[in-house]
Protein backbone atom coordinates (compact mmCIF):
# COMPACT_ATOMS: atom_id res chain seq x y z
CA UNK A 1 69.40 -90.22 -30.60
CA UNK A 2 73.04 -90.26 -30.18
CA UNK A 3 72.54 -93.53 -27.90
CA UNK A 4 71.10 -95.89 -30.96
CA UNK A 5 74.75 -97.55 -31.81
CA UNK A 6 76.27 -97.83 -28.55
CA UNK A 7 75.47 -101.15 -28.11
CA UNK A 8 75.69 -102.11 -31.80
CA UNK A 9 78.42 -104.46 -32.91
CA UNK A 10 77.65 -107.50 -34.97
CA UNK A 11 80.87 -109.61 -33.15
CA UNK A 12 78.76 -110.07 -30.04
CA UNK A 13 76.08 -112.67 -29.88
CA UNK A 14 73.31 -110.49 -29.04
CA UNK A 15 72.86 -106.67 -29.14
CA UNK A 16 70.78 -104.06 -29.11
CA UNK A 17 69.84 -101.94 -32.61
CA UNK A 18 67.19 -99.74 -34.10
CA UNK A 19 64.56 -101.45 -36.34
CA UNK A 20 62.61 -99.81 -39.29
CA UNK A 21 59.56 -102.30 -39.71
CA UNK A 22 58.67 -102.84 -43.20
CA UNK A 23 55.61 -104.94 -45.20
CA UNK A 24 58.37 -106.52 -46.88
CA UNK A 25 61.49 -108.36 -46.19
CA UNK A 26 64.98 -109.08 -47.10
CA UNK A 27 67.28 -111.30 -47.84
CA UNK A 28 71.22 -110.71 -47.50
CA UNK A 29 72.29 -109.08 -50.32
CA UNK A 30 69.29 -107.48 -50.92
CA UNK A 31 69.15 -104.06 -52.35
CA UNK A 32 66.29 -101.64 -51.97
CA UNK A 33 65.24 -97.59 -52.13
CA UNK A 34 63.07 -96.09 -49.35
CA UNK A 35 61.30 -93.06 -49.56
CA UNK A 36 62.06 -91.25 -45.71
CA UNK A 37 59.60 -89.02 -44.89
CA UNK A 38 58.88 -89.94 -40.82
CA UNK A 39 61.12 -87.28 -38.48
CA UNK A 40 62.33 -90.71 -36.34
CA UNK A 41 63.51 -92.61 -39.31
CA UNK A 42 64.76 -89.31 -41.22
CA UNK A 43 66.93 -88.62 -37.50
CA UNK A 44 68.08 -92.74 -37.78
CA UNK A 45 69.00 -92.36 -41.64
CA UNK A 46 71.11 -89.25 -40.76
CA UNK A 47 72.80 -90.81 -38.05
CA UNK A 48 73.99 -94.51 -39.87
CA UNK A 49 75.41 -91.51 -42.60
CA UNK A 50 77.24 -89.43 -39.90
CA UNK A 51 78.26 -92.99 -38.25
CA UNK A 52 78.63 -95.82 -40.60
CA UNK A 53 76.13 -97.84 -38.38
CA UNK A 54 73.44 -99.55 -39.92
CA UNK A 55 69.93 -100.80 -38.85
CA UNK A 56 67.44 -103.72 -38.68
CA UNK A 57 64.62 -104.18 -41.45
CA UNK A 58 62.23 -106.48 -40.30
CA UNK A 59 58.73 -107.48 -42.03
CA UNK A 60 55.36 -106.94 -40.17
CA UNK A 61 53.00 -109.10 -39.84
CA UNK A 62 50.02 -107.18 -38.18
CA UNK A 63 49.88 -103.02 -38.43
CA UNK A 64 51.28 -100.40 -40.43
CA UNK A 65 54.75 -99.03 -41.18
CA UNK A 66 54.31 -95.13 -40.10
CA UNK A 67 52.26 -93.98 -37.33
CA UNK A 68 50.15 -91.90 -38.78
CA UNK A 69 49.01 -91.00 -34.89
CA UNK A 70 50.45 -90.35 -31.29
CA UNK A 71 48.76 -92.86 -29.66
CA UNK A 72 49.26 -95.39 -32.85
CA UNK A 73 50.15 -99.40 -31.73
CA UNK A 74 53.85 -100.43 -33.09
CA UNK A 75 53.44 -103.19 -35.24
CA UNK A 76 53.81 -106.93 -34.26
CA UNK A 77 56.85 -107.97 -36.12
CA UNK A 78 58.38 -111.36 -37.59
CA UNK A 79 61.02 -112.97 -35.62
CA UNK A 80 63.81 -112.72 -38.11
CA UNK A 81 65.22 -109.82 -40.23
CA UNK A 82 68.25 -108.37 -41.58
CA UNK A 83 70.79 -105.81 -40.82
CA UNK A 84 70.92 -103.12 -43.52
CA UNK A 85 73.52 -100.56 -44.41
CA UNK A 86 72.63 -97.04 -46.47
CA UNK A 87 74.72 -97.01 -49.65
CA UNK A 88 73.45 -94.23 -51.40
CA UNK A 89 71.25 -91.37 -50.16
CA UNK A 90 69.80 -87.79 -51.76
CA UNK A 91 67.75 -85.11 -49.86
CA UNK A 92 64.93 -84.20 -51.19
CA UNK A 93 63.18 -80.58 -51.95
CA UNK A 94 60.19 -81.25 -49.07
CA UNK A 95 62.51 -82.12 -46.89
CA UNK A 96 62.44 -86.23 -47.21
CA UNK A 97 65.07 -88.72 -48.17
CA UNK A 98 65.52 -91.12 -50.47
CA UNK A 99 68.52 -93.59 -49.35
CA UNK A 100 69.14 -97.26 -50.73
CA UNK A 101 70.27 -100.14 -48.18
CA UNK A 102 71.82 -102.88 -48.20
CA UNK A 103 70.84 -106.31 -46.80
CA UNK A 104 73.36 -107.87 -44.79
CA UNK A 105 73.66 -110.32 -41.36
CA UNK A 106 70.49 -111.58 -40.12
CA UNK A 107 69.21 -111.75 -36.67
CA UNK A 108 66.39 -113.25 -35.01
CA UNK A 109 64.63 -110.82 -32.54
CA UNK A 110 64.03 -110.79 -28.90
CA UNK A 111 62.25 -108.42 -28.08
CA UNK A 112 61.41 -104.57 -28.34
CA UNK A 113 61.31 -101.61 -26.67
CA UNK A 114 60.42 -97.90 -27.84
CA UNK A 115 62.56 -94.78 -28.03
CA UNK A 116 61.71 -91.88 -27.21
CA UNK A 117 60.98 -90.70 -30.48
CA UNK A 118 58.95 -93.45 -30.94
CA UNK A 119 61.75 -95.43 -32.92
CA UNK A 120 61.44 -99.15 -31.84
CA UNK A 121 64.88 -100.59 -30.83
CA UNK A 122 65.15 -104.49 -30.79
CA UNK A 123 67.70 -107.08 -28.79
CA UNK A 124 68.45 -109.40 -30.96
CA UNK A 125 70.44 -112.06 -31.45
CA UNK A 126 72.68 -112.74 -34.57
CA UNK A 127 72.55 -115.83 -36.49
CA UNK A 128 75.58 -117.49 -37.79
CA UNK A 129 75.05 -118.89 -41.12
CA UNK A 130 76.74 -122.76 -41.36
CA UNK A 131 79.70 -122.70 -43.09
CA UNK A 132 81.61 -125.48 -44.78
CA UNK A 133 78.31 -126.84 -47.11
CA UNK A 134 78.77 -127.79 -50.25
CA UNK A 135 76.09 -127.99 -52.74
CA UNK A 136 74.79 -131.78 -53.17
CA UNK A 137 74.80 -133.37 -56.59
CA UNK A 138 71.10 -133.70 -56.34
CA UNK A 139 70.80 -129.92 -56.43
CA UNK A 140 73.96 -128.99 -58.91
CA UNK A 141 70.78 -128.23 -61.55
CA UNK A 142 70.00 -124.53 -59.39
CA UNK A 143 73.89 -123.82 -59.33
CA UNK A 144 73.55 -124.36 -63.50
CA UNK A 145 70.48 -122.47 -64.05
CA UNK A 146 72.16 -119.61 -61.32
CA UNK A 147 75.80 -119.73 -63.78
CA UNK A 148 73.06 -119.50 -66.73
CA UNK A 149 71.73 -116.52 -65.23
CA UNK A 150 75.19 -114.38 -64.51
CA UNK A 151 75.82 -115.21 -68.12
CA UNK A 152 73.13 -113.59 -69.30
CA UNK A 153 73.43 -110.22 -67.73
CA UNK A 154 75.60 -107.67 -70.18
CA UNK A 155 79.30 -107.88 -69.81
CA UNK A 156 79.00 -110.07 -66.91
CA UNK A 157 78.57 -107.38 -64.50
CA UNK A 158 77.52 -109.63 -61.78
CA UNK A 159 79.97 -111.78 -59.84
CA UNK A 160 78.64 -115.00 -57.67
CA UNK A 161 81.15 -117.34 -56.10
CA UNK A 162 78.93 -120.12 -57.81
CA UNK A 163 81.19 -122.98 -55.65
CA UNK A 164 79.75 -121.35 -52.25
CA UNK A 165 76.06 -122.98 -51.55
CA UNK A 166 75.36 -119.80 -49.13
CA UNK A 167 76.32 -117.39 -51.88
CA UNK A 168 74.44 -119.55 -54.73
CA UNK A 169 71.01 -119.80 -51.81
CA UNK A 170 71.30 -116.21 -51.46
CA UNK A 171 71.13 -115.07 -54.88
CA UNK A 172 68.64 -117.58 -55.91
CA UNK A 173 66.07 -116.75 -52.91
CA UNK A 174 66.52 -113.21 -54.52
CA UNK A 175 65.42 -114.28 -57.89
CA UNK A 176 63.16 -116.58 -57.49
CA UNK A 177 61.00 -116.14 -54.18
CA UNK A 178 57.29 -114.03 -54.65
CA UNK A 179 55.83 -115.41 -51.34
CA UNK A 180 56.77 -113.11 -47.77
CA UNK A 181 55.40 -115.98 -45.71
CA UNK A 182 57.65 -118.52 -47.05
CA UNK A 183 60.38 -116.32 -47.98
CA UNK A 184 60.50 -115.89 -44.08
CA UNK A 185 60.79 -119.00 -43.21
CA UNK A 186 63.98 -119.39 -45.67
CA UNK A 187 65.51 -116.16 -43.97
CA UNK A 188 65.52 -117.94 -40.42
CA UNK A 189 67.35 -121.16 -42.34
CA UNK A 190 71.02 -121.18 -40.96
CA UNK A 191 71.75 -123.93 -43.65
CA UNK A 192 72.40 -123.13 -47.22
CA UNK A 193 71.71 -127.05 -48.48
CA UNK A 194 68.30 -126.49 -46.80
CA UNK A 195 67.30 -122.99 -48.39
CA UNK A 196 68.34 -124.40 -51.71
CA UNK A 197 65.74 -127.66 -51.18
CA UNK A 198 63.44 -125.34 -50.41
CA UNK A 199 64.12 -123.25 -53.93
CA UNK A 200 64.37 -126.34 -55.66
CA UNK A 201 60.61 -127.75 -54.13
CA UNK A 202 59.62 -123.82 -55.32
CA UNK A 203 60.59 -124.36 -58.75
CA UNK A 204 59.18 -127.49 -59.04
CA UNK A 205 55.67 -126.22 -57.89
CA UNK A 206 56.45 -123.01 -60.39
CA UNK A 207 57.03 -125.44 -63.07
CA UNK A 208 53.86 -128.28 -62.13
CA UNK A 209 51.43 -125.08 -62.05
């Protein structure tokens, strides 16, 4: 599978990457542990280790994440996920992995096509989150309950630019969104002001309910 990263470099506007499919998504600066056990995604895992490169996570919406058979259908996938980088990885004693990734840049998708090994490989197209937005008075109230938040974690471990609306969307997205079907529609939002309505009209139903 030497071929998977060729293509692979987030500076162009569209390329061409391996995808593990997942019932769940992420959103940048997401964190989560997989258990590895398929021999394609074991293969991809070793290779972003030996290589630095990373991979796309991207949420089904109809099928399965491992095909269980030969002649199993690849799942129909959403239309925008996330690159993801490993960050910390252990073998385990039957032979599986357990790694941790990263969420990073986000890309919508193309298209797919299938490796050999049965490893889906998308073209996709990366999306350039708007830069320059400040967070409007009308929604300073999620940057206060987001400061409230750091401050409440031990020792401040956690550092937020809290003056950066796609830093403060980010984190509260993280925190704060339960459902996949909206939570995709706020990954495919290039603008930070309009991820953080969206929180804000989430809270607001949280807090009405």
């Amino acid at each position: 599978m030497s071929d998977l990263f060729k293509s692979h470099s987030p500076e162009q506007s569209a390329d061409t990457i391996p995808l593990f499919p997942l019932s769940a998504l992420l959103f940048p600066g997401s964190r989560l542990e997989l258990r590895i056990f398929e021999t394609r995604y074991i293969r991809l895992i070793e290779q972003c280790m030996d290589t630095g490169g990373g991979f796309g996570v991207v949420r089904i919406e109809e099928g399965t994440e491992a095909l269980h058979e030969p002649d199993a259908r690849q799942p129909i996938l959403a239309s925008v996920g996330t690159l993801v980088h490993v960050v910390d990885h252990a073998a385990l004693p039957d032979g599986q992995k357990r790694v941790t990734v990263l969420a990073g840049r986000r890309f919508e998708l193309l298209g797919t096509s299938e490796h050999a090994s049965r490893l889906l490989m998308g073209r996709v197209s990366w999306l350039q989150e708007e830069s320059g937005e400040t967070i409007p008075a009308e929604l300073r109230h999620l940057r206060a309950m987001l400061s409230e938040f750091v401050e409440s974690q031990a020792q401040g471990s956690i550092k937020i630019d809290l003056d950066s609306a796609s830093e403060v969307s980010w984190w509260l997205a993280r925190l704060v969104v339960r459902d996949v079907a909206l939570g995709q529609r706020i990954l495919s939002f290039n603008s930070p002001v309009e991820r953080l309505r969206t929180i804000d009209e989430i809270l607001s139903m949280q807090g009405a309910s």
